[in-house]
Protein backbone atom coordinates (compact mmCIF):
# COMPACT_ATOMS: atom_id res chain seq x y z
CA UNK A 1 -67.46 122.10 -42.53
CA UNK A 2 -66.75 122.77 -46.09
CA UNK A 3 -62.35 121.23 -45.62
CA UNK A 4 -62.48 118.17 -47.34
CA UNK A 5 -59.39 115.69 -48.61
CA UNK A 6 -59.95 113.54 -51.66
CA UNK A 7 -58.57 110.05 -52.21
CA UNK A 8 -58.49 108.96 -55.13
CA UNK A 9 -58.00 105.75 -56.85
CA UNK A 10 -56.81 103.32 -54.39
CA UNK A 11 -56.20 99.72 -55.61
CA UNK A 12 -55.66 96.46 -53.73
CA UNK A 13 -56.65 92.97 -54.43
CA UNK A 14 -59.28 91.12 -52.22
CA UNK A 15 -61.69 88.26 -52.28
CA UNK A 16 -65.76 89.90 -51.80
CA UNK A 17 -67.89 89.35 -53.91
CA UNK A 18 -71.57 86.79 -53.88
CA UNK A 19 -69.83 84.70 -56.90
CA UNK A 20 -67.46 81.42 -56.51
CA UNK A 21 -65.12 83.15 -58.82
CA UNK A 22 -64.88 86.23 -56.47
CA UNK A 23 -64.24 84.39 -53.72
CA UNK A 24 -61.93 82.07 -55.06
CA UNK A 25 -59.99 83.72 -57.69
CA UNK A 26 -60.18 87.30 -55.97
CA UNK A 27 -59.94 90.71 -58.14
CA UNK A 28 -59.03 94.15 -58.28
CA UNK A 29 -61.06 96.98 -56.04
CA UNK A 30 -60.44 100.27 -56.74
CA UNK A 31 -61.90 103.35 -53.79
CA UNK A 32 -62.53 106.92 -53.90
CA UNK A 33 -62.97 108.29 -50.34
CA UNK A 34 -63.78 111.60 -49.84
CA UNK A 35 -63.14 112.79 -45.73
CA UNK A 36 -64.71 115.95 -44.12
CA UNK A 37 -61.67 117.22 -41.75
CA UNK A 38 -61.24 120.84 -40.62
CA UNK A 39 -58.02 121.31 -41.67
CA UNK A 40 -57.49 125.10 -41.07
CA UNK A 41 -54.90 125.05 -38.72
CA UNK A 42 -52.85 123.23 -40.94
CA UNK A 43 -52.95 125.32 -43.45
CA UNK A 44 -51.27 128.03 -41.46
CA UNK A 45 -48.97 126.40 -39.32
CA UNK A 46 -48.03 123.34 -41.69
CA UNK A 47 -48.24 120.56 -39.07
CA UNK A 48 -49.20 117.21 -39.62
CA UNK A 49 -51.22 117.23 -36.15
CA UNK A 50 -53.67 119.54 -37.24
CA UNK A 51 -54.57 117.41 -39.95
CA UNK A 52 -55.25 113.78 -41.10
CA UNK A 53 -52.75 111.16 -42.23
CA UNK A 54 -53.78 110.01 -45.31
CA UNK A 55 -50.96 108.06 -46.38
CA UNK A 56 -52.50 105.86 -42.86
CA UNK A 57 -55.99 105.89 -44.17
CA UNK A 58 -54.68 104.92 -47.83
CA UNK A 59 -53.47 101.70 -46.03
CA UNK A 60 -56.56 100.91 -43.54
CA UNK A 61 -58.14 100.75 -46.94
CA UNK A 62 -55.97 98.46 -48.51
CA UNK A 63 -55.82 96.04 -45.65
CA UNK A 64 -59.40 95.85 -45.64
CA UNK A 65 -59.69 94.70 -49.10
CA UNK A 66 -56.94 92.38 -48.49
CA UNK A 67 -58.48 90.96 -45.47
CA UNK A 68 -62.35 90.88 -45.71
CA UNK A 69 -64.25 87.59 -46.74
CA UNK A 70 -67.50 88.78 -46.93
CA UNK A 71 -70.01 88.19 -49.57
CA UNK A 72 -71.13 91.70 -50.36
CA UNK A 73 -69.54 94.97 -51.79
CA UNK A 74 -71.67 96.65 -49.09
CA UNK A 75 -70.41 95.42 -46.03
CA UNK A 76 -66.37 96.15 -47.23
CA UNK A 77 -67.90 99.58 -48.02
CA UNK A 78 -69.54 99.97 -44.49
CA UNK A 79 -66.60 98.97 -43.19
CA UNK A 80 -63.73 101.20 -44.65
CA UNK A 81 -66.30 103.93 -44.05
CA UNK A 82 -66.26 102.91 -40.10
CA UNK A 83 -62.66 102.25 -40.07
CA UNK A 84 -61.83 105.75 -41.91
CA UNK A 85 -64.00 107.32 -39.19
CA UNK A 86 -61.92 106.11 -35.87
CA UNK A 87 -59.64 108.80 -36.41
CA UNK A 88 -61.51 111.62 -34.61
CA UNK A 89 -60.18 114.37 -36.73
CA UNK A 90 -62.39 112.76 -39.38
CA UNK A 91 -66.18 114.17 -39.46
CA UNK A 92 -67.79 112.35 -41.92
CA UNK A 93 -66.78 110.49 -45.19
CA UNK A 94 -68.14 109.27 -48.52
CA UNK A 95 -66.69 105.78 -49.24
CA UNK A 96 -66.96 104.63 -52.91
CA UNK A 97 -65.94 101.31 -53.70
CA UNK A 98 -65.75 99.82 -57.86
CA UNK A 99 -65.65 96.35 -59.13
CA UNK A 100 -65.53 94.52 -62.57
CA UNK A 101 -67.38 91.60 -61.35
CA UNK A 102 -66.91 88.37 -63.89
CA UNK A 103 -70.66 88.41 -64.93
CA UNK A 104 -70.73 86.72 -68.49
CA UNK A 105 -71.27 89.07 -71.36
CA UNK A 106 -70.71 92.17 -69.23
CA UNK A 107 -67.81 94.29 -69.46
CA UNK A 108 -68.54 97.12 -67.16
CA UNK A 109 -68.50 98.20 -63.44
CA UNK A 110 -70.61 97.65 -59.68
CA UNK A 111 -70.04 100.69 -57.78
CA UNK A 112 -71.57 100.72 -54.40
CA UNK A 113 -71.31 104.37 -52.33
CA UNK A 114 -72.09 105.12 -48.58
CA UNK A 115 -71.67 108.29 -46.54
CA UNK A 116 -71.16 108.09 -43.09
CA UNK A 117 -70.54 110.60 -39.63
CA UNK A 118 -69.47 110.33 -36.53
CA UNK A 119 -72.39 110.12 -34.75
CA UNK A 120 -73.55 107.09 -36.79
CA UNK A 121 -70.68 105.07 -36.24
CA UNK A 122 -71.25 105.99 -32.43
CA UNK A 123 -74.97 105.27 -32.40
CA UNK A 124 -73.72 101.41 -33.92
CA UNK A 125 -70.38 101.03 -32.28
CA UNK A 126 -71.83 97.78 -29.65
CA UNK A 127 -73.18 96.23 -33.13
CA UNK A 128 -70.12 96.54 -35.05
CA UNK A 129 -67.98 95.29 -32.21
CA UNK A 130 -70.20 92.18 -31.89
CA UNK A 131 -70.83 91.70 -35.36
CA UNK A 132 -67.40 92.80 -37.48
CA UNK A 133 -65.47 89.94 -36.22
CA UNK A 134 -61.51 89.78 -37.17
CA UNK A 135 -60.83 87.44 -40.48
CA UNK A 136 -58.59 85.12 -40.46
CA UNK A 137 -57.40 83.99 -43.86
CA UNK A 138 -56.69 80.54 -44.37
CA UNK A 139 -53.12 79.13 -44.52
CA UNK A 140 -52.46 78.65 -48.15
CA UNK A 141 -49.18 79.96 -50.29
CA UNK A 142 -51.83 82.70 -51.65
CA UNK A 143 -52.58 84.25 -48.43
CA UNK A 144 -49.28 84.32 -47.14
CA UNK A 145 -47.75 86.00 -50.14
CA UNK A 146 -49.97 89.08 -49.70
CA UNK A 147 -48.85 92.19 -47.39
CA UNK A 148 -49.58 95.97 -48.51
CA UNK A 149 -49.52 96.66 -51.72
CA UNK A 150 -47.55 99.92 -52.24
CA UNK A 151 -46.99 102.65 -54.79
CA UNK A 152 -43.20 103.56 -53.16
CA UNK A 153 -40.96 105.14 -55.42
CA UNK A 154 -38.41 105.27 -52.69
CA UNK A 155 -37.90 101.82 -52.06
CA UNK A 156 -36.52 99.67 -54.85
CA UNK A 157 -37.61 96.67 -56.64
CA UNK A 158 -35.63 93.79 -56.06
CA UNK A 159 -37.64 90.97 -57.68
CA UNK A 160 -40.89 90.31 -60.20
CA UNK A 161 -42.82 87.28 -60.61
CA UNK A 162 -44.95 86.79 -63.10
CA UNK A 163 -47.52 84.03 -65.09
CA UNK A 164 -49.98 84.02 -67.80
CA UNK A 165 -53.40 81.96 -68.26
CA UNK A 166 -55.33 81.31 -71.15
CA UNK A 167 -58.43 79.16 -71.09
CA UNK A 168 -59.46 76.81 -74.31
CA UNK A 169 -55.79 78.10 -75.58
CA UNK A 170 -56.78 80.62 -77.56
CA UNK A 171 -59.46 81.92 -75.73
CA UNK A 172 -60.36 84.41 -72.56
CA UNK A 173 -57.00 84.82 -71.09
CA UNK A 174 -55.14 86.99 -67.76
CA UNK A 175 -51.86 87.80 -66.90
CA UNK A 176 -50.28 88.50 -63.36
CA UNK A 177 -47.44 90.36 -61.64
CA UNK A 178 -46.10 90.22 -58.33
CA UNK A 179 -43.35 93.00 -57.58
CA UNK A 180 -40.93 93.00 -54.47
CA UNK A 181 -39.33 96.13 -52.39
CA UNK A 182 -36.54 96.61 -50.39
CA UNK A 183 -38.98 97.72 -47.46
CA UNK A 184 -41.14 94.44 -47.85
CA UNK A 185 -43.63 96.01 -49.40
CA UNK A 186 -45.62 94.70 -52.81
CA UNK A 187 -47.27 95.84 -55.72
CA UNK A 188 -49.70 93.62 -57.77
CA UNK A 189 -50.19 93.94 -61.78
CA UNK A 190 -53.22 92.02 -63.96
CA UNK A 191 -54.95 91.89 -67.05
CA UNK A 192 -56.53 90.47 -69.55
CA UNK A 193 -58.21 89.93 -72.54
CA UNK A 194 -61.42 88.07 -74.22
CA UNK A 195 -59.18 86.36 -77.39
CA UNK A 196 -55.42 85.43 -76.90
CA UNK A 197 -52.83 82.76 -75.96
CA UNK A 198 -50.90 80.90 -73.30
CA UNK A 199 -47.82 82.49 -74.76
CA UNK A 200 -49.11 85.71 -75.26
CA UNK A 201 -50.63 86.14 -71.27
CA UNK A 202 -46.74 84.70 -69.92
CA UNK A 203 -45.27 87.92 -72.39
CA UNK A 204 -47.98 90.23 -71.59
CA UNK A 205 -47.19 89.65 -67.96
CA UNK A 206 -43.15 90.25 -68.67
CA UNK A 207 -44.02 93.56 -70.72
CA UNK A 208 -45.95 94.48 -67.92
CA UNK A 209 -44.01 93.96 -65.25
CA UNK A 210 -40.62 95.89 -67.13
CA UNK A 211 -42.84 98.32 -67.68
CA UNK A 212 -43.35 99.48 -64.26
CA UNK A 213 -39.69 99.10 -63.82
CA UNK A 214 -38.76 101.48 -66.35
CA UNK A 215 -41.36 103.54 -64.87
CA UNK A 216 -39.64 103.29 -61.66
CA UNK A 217 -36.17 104.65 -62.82
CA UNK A 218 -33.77 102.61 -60.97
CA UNK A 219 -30.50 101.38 -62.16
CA UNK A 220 -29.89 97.86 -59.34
CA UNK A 221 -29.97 94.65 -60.44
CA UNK A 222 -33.88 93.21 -60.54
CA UNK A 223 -34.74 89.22 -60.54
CA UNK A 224 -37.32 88.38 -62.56
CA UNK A 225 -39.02 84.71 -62.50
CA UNK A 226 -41.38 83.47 -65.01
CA UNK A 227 -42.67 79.81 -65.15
CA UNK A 228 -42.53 79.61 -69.29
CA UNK A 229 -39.81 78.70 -70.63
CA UNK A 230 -40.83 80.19 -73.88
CA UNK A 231 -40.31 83.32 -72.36
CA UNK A 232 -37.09 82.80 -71.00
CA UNK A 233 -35.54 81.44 -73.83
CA UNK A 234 -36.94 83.33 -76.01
CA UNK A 235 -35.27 86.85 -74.65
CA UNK A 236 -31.77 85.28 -72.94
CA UNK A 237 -31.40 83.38 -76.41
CA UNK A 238 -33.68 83.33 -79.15
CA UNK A 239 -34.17 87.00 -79.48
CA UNK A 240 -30.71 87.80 -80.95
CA UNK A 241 -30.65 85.25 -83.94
CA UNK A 242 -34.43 86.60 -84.46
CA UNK A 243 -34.13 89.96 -85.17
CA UNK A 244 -30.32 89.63 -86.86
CA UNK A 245 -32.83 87.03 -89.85
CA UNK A 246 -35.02 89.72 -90.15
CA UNK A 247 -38.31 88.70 -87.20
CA UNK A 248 -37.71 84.95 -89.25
CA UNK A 249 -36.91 81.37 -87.52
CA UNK A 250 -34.21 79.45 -88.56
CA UNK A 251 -36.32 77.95 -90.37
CA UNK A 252 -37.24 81.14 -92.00
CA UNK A 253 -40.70 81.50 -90.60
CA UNK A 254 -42.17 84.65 -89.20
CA UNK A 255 -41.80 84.39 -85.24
CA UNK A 256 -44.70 83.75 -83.76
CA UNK A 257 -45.84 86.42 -81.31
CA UNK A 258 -43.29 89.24 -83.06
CA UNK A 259 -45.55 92.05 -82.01
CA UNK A 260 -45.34 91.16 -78.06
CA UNK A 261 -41.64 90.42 -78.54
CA UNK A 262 -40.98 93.47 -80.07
CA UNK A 263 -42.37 95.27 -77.15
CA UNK A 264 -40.77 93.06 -74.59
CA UNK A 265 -36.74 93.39 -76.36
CA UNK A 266 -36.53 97.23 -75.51
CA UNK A 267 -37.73 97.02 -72.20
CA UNK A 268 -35.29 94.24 -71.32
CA UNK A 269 -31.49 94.95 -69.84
CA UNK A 270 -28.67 93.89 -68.14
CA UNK A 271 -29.63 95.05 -64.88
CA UNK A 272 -32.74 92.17 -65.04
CA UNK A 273 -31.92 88.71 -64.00
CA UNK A 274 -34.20 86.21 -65.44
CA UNK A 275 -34.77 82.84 -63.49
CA UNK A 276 -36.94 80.07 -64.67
CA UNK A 277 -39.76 78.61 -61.68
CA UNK A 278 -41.40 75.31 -61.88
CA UNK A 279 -45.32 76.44 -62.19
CA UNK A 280 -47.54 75.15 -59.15
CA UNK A 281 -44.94 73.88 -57.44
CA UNK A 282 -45.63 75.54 -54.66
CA UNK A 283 -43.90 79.01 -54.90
CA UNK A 284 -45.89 81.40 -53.03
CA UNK A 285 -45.60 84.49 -55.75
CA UNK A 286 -45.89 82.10 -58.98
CA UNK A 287 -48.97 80.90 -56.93
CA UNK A 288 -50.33 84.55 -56.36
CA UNK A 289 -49.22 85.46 -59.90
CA UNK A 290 -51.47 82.66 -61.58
CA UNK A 291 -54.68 83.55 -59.20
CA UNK A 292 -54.72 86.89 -60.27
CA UNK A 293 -54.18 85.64 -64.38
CA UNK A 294 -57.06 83.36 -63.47
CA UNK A 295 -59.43 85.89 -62.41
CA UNK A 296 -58.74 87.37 -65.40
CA UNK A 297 -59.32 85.12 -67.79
CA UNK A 298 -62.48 84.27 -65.66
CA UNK A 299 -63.52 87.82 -66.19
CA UNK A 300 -63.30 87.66 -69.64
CA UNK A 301 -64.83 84.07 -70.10
């Protein structure tokens, strides 16, 4: 069989990995699956039967990442391959799965790659069954915040969250998003970098996060919440006496941070509604939003 469908890239957020860090903090898998289907027919008569949902296997992926607490890459890569092969128009697949571990001094990427068929997965269906157990995550503000993560550019955005971390202050530092649709879906955002600021990880993660909603074209009001107030009063107040003296305080100082505010000021609008939270109070998506600026700035530690 020589019909094959490619997917490419997919991202969610989960919690493997051997180190505390990767269990605790969580971080960002990216998958390439390649799936053997004989799609002939559907290339004639243009029928989704006669051919495999992807958009379904995009999100068996996702939910496994989400969901799976095991300690190796291997076993979430067995897994999605196993998974990916229940549907029986599916022949055989090729299950890549990429990491950026936090291993000190290394900057790079674990890759771990299986190919599996049919017939495998039959000859080890009674093992699996006894052995892949369901997971259940444990009830904490972080696990109930997450639910599939989704690309939709049909559904619109109706609140952000974000939160920056620096450790040492200045020093390895992350920054998080958490993005809201209409449908109830989510989309996750993080980063980081080996030398910055508390400041500069809460603006990073604004820029961010108005960048994808530019990016998403839509035109309804957005909430946004941040937990620094340096932020927020920074663009709803400070921003307009700053750039009218020239990028100087009142004091006639350079602002601090001009480069990241210049980025943020152009991305900003009427449409966006900024709110202040309280930080680790107990907010689900400032929660989620500082785990994933945290296992950033562990990354980069």
């Amino acid at each position: 069989m020589t019909s094959k469908i490619y997917l490419k890239g997919v991202r969610a957020y989960g919690y493997v990995g051997y180190l505390p860090e990767e269990n605790i903090l969580g971080q960002w898998f990216e998958v390439d699956a390649t799936l053997w289907v004989d799609f002939e027919k559907a290339s004639h008569n243009d029928e989704i039967e006669d051919t495999v949902n992807y958009v379904s296997c995009i999100r068996k992926i996702e939910n496994l990442i989400q969901t799976q607490k095991s300690k190796l890459i291997e076993r979430l890569v067995g897994a999605i391959a196993d998974s990916l092969l229940e549907d029986e128009k599916i022949a055989q697949v090729e299950v890549r799965v990429i990491k950026q571990p936090p291993i000190p001094n290394f900057l790079g990427s674990v890759a771990v790659e299986i190919m599996r068929s049919r017939s495998q997965v039959t000859s080890t269906k009674t093992k699996l069954e006894s052995t892949l157990e369901p997971i259940s995550l444990p009830q904490s503000p972080i696990a109930e915040s997450q639910s599939p993560i989704t690309n939709s550019t049909e559904s619109k955005i109706i609140s952000i969250h974000t939160d920056g971390a620096c450790s040492k202050n200045p020093g390895p530092g992350g920054w998080g998003v958490v993005i809201h649709f209409s449908d109830g879906s989510i989309k996750e955002l993080g980063g980081g970098i080996r030398e910055t600021t508390n400041n500069q990880m809460e603006l990073q993660g604004a820029i961010a996060a108005l960048e994808f909603l530019a990016s998403h074209k839509q035109s309804t009001p957005v909430d946004l919440y941040t937990d620094s107030k340096y932020v927020l009063d920074g663009i709803t107040k400070w921003i307009k006496g700053w750039k009218k003296n020239g990028w100087k305080t009142k004091d006639n100082k350079p602002v601090k941070n001009q480069e990241f505010w210049q980025q943020l000021d152009p991305l900003n609008s009427s449409n966006i509604r900024w709110h202040w939270v309280e930080g680790h109070s107990g907010d689900p998506d400032n929660e989620r939003c500082d785990a994933i600026a945290r296992s950033y700035t562990a990354k980069y530690a």
